[in-house]
PDB file of N, CA and C in Angstrom:
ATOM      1  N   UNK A   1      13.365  29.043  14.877  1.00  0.00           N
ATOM      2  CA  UNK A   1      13.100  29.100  13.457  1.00  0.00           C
ATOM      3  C   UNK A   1      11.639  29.493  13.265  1.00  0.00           C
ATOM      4  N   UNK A   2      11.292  29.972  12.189  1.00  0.00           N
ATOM      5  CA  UNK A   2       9.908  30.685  11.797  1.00  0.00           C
ATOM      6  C   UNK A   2       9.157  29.967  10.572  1.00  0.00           C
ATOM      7  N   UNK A   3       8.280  29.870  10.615  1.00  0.00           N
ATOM      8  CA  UNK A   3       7.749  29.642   9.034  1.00  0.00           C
ATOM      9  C   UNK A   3       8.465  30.005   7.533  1.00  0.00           C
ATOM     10  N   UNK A   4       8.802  31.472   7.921  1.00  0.00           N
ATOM     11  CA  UNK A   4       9.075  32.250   6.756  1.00  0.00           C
ATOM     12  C   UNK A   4      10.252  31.924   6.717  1.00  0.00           C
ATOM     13  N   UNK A   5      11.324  31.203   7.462  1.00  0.00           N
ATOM     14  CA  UNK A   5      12.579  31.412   7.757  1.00  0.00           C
ATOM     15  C   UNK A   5      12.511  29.586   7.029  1.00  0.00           C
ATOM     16  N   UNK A   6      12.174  28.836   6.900  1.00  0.00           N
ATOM     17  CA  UNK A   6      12.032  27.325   6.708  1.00  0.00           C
ATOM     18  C   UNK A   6      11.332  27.831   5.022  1.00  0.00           C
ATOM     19  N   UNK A   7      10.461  28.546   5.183  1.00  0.00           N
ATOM     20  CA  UNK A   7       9.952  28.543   3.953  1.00  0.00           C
ATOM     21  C   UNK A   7      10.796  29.097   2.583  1.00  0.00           C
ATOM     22  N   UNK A   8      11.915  30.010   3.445  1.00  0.00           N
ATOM     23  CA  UNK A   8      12.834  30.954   2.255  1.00  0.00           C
ATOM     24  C   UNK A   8      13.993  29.494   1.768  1.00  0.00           C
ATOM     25  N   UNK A   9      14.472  29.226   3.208  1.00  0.00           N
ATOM     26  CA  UNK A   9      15.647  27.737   2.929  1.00  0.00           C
ATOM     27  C   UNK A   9      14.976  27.222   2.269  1.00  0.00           C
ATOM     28  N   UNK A  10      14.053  26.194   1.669  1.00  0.00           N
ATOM     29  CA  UNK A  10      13.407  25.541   0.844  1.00  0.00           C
ATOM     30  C   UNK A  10      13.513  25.780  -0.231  1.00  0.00           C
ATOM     31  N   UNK A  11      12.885  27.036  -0.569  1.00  0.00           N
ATOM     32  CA  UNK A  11      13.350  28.309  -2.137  1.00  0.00           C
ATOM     33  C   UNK A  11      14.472  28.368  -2.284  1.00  0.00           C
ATOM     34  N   UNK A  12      15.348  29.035  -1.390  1.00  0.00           N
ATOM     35  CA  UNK A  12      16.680  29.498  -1.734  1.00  0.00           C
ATOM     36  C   UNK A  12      18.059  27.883  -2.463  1.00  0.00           C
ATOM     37  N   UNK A  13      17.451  27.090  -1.113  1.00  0.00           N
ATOM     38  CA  UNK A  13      18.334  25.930  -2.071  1.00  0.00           C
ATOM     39  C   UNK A  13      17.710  24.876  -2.606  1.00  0.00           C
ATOM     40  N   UNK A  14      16.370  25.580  -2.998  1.00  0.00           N
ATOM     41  CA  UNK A  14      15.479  24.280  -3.699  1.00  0.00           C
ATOM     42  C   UNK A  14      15.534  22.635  -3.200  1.00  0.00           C
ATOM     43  N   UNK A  15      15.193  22.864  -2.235  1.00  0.00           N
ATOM     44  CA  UNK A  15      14.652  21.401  -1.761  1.00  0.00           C
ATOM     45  C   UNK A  15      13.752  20.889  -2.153  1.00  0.00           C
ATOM     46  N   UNK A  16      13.783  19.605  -2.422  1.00  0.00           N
ATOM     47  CA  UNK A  16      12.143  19.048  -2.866  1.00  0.00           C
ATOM     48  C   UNK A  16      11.331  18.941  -1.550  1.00  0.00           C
ATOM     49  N   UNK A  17      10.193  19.290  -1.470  1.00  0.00           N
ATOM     50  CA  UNK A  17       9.363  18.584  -0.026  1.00  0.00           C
ATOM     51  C   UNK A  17       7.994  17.815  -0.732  1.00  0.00           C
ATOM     52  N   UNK A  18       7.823  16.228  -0.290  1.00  0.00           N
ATOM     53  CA  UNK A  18       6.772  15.769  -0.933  1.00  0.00           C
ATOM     54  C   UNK A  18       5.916  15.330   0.620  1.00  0.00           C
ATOM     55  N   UNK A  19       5.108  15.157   0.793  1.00  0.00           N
ATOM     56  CA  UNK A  19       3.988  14.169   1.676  1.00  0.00           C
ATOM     57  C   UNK A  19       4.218  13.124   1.321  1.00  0.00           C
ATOM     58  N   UNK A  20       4.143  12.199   2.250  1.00  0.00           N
ATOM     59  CA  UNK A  20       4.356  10.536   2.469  1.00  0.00           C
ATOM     60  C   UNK A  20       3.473  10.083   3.571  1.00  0.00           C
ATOM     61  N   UNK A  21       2.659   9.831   3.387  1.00  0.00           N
ATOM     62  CA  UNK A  21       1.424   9.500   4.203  1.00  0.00           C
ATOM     63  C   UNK A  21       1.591  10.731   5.208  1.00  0.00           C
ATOM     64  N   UNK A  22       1.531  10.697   6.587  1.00  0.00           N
ATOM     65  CA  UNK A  22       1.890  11.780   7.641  1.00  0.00           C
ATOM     66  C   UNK A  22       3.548  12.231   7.811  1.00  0.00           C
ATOM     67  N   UNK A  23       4.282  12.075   7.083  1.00  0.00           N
ATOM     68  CA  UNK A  23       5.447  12.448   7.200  1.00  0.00           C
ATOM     69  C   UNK A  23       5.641  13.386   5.854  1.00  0.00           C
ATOM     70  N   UNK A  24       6.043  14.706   6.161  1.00  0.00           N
ATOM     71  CA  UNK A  24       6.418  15.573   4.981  1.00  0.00           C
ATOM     72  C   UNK A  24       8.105  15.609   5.259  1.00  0.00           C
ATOM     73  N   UNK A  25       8.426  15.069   3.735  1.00  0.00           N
ATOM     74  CA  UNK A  25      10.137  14.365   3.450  1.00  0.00           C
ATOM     75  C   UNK A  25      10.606  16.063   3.461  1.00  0.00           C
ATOM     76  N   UNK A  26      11.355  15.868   3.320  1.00  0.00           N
ATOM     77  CA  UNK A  26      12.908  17.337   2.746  1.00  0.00           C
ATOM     78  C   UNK A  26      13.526  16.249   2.079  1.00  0.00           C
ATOM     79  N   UNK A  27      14.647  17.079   1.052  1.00  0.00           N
ATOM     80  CA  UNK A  27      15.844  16.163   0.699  1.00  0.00           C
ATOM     81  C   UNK A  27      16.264  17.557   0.444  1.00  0.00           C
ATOM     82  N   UNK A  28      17.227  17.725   1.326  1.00  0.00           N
ATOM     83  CA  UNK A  28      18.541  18.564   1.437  1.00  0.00           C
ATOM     84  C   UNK A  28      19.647  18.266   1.020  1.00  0.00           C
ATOM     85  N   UNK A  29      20.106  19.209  -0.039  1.00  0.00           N
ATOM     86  CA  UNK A  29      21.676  18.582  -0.710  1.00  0.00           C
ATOM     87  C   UNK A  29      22.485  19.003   0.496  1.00  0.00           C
ATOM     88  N   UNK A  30      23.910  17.966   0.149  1.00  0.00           N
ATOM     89  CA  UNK A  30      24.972  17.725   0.725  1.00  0.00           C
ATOM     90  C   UNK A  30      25.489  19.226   1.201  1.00  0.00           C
ATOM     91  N   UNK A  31      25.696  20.067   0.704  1.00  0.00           N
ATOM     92  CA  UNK A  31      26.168  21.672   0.693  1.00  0.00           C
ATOM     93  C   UNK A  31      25.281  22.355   1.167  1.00  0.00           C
ATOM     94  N   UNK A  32      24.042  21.962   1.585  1.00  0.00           N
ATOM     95  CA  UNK A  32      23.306  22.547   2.299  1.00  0.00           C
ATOM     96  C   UNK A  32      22.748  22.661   3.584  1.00  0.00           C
ATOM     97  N   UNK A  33      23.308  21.172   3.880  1.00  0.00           N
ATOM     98  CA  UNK A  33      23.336  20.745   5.205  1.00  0.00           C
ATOM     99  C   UNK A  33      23.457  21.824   6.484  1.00  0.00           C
ATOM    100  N   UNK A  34      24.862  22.066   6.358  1.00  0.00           N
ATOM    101  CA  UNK A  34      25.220  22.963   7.591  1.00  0.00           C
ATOM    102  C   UNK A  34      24.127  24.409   7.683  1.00  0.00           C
ATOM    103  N   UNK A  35      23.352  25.246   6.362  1.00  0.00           N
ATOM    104  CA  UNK A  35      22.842  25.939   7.255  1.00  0.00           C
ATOM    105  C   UNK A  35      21.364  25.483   7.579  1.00  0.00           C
ATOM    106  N   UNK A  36      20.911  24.455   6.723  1.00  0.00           N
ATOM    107  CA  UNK A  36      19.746  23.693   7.478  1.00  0.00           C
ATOM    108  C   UNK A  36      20.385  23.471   9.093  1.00  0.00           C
ATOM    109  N   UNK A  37      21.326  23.272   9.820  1.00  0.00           N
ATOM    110  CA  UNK A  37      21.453  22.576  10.832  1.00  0.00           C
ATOM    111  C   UNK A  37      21.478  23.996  11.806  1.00  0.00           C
ATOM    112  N   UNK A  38      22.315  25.062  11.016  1.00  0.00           N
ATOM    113  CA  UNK A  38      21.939  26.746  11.811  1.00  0.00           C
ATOM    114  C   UNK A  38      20.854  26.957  11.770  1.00  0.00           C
ATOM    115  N   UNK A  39      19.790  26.531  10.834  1.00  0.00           N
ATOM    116  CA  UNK A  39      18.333  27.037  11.049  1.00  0.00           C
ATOM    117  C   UNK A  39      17.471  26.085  12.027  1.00  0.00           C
ATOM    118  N   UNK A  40      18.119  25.080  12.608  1.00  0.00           N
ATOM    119  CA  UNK A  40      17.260  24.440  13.530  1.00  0.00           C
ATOM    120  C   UNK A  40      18.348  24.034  14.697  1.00  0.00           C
ATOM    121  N   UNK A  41      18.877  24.834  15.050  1.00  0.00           N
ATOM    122  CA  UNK A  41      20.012  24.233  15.941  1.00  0.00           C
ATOM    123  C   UNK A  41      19.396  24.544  17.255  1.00  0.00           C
ATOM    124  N   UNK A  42      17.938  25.493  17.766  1.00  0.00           N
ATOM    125  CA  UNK A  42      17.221  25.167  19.182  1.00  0.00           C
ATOM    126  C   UNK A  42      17.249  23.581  18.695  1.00  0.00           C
ATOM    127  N   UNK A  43      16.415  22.839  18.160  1.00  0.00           N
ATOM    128  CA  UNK A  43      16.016  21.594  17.900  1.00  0.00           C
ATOM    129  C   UNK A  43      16.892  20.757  18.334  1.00  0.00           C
ATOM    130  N   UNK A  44      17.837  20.683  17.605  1.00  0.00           N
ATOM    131  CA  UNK A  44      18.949  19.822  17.257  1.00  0.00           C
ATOM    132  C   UNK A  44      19.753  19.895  19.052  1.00  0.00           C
ATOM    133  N   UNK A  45      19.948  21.183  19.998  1.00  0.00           N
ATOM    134  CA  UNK A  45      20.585  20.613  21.136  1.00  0.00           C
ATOM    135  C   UNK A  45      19.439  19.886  21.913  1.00  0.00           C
ATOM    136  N   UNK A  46      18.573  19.620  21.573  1.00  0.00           N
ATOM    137  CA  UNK A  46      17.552  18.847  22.393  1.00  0.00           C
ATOM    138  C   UNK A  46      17.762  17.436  22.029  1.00  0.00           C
ATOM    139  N   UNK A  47      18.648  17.074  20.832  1.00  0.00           N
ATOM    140  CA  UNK A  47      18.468  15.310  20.841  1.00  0.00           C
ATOM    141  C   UNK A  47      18.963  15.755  19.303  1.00  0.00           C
ATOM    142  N   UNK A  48      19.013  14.508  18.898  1.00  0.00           N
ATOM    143  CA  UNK A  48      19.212  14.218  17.228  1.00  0.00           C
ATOM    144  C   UNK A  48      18.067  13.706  16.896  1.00  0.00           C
ATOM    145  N   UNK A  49      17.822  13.144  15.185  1.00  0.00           N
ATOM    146  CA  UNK A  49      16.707  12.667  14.962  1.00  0.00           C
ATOM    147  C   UNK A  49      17.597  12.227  13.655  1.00  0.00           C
ATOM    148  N   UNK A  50      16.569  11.118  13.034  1.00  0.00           N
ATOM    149  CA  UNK A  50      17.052  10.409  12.044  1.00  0.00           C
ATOM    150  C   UNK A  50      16.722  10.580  10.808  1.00  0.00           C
ATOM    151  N   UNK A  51      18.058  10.533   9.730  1.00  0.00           N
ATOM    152  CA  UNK A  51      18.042  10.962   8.252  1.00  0.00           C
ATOM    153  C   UNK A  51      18.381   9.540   7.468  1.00  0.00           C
ATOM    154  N   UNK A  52      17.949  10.199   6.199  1.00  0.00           N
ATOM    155  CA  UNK A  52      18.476   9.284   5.304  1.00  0.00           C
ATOM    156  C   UNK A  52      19.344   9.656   4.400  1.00  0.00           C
ATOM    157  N   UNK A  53      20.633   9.269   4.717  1.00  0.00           N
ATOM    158  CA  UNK A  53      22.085   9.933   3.873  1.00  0.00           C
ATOM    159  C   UNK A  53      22.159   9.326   2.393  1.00  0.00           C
ATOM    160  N   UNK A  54      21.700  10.175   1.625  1.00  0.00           N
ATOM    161  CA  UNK A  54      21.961   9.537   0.041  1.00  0.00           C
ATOM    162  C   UNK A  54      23.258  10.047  -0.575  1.00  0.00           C
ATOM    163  N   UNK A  55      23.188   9.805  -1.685  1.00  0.00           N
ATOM    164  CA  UNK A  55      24.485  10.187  -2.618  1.00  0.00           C
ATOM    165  C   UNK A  55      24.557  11.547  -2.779  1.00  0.00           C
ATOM    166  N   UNK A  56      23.514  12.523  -2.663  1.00  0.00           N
ATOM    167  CA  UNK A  56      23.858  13.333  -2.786  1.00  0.00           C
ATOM    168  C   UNK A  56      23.200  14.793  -1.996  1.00  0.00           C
ATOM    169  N   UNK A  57      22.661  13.814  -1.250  1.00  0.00           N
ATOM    170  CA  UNK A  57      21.543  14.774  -0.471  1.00  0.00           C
ATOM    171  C   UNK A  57      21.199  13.686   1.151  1.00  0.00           C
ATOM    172  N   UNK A  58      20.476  14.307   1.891  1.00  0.00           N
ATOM    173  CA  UNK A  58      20.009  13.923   3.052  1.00  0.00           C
ATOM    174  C   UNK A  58      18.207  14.378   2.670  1.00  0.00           C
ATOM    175  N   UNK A  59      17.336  13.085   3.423  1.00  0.00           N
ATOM    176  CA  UNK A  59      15.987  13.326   3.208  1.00  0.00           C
ATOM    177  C   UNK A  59      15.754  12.732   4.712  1.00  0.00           C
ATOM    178  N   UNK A  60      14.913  13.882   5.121  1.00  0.00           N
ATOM    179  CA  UNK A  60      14.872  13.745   6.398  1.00  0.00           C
ATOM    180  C   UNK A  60      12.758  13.908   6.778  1.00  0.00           C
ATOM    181  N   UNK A  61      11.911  13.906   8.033  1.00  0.00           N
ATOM    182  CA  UNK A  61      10.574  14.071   8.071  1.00  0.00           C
ATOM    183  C   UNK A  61      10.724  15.490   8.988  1.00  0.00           C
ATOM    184  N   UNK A  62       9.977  16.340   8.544  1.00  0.00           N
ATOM    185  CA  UNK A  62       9.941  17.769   8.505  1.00  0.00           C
ATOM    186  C   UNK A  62       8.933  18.031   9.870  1.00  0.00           C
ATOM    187  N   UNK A  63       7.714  17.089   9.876  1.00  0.00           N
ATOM    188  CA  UNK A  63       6.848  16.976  10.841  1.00  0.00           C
ATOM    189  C   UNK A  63       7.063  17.526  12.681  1.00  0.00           C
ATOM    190  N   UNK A  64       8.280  16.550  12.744  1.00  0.00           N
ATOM    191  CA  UNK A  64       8.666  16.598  14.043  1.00  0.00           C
ATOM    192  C   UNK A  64       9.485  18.096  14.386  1.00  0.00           C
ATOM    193  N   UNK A  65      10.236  18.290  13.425  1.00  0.00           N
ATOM    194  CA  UNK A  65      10.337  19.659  13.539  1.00  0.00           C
ATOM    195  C   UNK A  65       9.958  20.613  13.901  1.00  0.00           C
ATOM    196  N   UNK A  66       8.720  21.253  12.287  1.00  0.00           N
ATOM    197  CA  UNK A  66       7.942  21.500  12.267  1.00  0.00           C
ATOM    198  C   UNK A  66       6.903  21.728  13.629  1.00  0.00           C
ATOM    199  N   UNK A  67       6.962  20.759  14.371  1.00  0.00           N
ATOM    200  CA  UNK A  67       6.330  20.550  15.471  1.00  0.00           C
ATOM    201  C   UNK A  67       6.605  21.388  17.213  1.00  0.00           C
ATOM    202  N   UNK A  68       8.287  21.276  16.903  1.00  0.00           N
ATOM    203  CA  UNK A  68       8.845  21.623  17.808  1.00  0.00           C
ATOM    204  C   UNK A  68       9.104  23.209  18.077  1.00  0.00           C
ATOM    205  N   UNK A  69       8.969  24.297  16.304  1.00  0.00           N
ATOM    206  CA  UNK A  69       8.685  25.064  16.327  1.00  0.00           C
ATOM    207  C   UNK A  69       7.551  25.733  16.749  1.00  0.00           C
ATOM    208  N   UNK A  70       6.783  25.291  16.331  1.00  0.00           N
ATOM    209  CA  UNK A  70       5.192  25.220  16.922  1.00  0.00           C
ATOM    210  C   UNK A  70       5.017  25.733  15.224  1.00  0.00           C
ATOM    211  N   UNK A  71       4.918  25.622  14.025  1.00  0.00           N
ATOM    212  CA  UNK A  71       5.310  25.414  12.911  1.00  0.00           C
ATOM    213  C   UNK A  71       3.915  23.998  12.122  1.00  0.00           C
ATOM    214  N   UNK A  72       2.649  24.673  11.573  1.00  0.00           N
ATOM    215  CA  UNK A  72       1.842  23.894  10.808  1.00  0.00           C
ATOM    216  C   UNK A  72       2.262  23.233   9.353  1.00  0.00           C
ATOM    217  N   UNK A  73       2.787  22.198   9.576  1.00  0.00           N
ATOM    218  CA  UNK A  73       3.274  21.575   8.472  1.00  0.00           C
ATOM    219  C   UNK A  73       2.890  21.749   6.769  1.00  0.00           C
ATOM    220  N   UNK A  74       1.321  21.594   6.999  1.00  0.00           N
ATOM    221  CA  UNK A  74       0.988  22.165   5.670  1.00  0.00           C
ATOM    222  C   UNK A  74       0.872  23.734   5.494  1.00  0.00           C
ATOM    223  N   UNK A  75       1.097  24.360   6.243  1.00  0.00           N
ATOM    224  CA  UNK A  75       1.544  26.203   5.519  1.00  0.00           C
ATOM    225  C   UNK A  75       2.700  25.963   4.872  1.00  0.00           C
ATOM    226  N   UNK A  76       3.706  24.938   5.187  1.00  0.00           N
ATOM    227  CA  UNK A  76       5.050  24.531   4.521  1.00  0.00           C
ATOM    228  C   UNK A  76       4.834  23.823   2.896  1.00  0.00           C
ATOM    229  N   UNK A  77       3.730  23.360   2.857  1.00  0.00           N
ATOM    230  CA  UNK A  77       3.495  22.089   1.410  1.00  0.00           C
ATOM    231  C   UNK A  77       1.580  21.835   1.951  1.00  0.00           C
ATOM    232  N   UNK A  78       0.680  22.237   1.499  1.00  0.00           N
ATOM    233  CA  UNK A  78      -0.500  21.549   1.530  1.00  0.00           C
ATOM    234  C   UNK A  78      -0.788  20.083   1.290  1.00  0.00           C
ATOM    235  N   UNK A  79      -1.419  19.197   2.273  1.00  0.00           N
ATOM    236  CA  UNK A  79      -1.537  17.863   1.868  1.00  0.00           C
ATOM    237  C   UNK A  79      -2.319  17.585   1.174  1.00  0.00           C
ATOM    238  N   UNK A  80      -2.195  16.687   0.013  1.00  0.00           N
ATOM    239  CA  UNK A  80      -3.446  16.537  -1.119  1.00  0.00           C
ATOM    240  C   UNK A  80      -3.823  15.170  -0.269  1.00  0.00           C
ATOM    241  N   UNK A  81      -5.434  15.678   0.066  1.00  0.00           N
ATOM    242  CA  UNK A  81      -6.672  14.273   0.363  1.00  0.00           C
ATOM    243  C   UNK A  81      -6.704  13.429  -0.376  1.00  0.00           C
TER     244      UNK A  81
END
């Protein structure tokens, strides 16, 4: 996955992304799931990682990801100091 490729999914199905101390959230709706999971599926055969399944969405920390791409978290959302 690429920057630009994380950055269009975000736009295209409007995800919210906020900062939470060092963890930058996603909340991915329900219908959006599966191609969030094609856009990180190197990631994903390396292990799972943990979400939070809501009513109508999944909010998950972008960081570790982010990370694994080799992917600077704030080119994704700038952190306000």
């Amino acid at each position: 996955m690429t920057e630009l490729a994380l950055y269009r999914f975000i736009e295209e199905t409007e995800s919210e992304i906020e900062w939470r101390k060092d963890e930058l959230i996603i909340w991915i709706h329900l219908m959006d799931i599966l191609k969030f999971i094609k856009l990180i599926h190197a990631f994903m055969s390396s292990g799972g990682f943990e979400v939070s399944l809501q009513s109508t969405c999944i909010a998950l920390d972008l960081v570790e990801i982010c990370d694994y791409f080799d992917i600077d978290p704030e080119s994704i959302l700038k952190k306000d100091d």
